[in-house]
C-alpha atoms as a PDB file:
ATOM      1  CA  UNK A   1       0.000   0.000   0.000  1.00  0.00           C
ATOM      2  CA  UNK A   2       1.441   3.468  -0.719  1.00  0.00           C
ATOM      3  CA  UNK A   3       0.657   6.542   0.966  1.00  0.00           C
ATOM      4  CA  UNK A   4       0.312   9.923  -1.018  1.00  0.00           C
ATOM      5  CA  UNK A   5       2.239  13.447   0.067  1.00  0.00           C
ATOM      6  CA  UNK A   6      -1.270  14.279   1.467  1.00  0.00           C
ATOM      7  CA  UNK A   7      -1.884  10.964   3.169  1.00  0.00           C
ATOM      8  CA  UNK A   8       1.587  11.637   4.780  1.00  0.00           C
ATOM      9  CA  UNK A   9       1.081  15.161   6.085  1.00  0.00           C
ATOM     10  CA  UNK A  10      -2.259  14.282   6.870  1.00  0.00           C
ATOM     11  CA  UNK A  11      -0.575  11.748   9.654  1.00  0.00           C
ATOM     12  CA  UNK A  12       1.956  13.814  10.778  1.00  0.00           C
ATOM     13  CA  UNK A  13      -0.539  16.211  11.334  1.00  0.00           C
ATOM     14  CA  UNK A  14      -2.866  14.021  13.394  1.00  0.00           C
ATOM     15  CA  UNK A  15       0.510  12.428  15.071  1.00  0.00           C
ATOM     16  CA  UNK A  16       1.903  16.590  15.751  1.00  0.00           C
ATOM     17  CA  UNK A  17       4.918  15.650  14.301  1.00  0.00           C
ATOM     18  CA  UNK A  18       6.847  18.186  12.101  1.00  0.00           C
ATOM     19  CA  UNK A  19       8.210  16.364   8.739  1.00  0.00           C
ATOM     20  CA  UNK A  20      10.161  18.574   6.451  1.00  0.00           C
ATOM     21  CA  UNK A  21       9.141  18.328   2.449  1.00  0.00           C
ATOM     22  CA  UNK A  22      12.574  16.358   1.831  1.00  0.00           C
ATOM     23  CA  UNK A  23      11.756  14.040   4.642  1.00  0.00           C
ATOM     24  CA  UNK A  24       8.492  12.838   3.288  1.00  0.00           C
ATOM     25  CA  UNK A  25      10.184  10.570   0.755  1.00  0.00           C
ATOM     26  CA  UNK A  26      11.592   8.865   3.819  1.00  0.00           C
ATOM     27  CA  UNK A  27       8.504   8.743   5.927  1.00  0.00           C
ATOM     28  CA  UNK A  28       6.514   7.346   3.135  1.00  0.00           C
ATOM     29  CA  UNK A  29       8.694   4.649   2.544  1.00  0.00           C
ATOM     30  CA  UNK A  30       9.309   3.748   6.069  1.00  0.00           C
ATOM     31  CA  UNK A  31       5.291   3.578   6.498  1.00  0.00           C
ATOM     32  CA  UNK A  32       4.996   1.733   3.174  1.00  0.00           C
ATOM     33  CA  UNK A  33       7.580  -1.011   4.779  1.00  0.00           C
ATOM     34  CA  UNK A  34       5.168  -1.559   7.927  1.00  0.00           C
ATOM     35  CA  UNK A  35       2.039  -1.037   6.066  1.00  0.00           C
ATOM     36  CA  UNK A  36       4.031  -3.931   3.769  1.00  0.00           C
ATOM     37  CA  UNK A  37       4.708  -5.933   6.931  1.00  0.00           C
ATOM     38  CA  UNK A  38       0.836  -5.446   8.334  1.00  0.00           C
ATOM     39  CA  UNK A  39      -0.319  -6.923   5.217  1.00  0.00           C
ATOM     40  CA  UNK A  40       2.253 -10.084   4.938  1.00  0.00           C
ATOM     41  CA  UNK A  41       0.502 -10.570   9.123  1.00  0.00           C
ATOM     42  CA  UNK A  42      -2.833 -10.265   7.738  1.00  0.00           C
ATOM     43  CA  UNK A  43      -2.427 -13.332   5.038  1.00  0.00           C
ATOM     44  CA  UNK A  44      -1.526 -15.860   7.124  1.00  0.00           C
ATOM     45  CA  UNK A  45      -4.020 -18.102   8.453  1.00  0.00           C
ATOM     46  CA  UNK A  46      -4.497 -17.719  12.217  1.00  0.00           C
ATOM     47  CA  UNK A  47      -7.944 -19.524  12.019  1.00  0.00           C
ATOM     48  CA  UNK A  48      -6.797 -22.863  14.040  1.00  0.00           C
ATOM     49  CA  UNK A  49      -4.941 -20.789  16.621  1.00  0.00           C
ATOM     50  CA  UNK A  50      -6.090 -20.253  20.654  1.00  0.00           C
ATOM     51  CA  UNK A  51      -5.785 -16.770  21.689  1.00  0.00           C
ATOM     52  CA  UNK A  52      -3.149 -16.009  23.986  1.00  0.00           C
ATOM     53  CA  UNK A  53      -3.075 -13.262  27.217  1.00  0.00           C
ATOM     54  CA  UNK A  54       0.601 -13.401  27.152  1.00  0.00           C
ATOM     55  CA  UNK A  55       3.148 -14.843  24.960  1.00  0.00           C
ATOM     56  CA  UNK A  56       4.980 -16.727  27.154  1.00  0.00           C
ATOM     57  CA  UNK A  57       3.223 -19.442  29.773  1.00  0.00           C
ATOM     58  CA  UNK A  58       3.468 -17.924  33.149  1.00  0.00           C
ATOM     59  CA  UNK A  59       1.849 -18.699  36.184  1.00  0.00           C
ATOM     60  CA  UNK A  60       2.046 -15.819  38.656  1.00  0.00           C
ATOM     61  CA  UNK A  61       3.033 -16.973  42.573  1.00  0.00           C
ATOM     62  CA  UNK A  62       0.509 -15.734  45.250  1.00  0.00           C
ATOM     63  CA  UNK A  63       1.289 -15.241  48.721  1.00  0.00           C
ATOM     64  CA  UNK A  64      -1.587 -16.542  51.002  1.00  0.00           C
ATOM     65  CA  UNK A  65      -3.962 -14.223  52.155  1.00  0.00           C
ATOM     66  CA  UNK A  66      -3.943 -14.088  55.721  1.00  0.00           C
ATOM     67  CA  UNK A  67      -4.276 -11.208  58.047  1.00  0.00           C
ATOM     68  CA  UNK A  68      -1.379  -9.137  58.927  1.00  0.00           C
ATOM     69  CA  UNK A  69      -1.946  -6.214  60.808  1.00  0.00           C
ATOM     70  CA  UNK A  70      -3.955  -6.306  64.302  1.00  0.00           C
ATOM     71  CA  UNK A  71      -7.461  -3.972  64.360  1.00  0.00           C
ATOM     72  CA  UNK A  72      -6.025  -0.931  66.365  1.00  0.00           C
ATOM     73  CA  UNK A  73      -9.311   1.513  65.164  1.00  0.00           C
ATOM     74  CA  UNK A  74      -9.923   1.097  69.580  1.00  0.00           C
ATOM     75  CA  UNK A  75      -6.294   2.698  70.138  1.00  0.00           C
ATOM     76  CA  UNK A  76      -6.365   5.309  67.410  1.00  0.00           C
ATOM     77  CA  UNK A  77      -9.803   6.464  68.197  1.00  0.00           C
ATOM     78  CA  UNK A  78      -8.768   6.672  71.980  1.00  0.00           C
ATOM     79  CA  UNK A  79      -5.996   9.198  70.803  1.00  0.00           C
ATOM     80  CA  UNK A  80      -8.569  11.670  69.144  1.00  0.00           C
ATOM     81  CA  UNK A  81     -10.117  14.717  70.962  1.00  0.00           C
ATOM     82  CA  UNK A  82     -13.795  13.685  69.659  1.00  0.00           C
ATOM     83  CA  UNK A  83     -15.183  10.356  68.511  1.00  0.00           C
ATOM     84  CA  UNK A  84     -18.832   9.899  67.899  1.00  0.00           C
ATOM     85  CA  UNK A  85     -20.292   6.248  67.261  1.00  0.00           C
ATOM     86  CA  UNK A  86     -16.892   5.094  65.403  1.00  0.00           C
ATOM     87  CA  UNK A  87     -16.194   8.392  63.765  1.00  0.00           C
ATOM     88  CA  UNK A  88     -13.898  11.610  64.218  1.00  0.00           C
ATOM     89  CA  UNK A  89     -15.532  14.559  65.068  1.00  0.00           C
ATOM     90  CA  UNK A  90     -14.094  17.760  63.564  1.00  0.00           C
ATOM     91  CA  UNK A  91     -15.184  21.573  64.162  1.00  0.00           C
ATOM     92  CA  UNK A  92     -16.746  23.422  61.959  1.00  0.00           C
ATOM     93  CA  UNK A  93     -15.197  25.493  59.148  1.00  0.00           C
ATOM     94  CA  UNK A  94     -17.447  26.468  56.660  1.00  0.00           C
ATOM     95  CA  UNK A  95     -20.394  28.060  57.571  1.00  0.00           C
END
């Protein structure tokens, strides 16, 4: 697939990206090389195939889930100047 000059400012436009008119030559036949490369990807049959999540078969190690810190909401709540029901009591600042 080739590109045309407008096809190629077009996409450095959208990409803001400055290309110089003596660099377009350049540009349009590095994107003609992927857009090459895309299309090779595209013919060959990937029908019988499973999807994959990850390339490689990894199997992520867990720690077990157990409880590690102790409930302390008793001693931080005895700390504070007012504690309603469970909850912090602050003064007022907005009116």
């Amino acid at each position: 697939m080739s590109l045309s000059d407008d096809q190629i400012r077009r996409l450095a436009r959208l990409a803001r990206i400055a290309i110089r008119p003596e660099e377009e030559a350049e540009v349009r036949r590095r994107l003609g090389r992927v857009l090459s490369l895309i299309d090779e990807m595209r013919a060959v049959d990937t029908s019988a195939i499973e999807p994959m999540a990850h390339a490689l078969e990894l199997v992520q190690r867990l720690r077990p889930d157990e409880v590690t810190a102790s409930d302390r909401r008793q001693d931080f709540q005895s700390a504070a100047p007012a504690v309603d029901h469970g909850l912090y009591l602050v003064p007022k600042v907005i009116e």
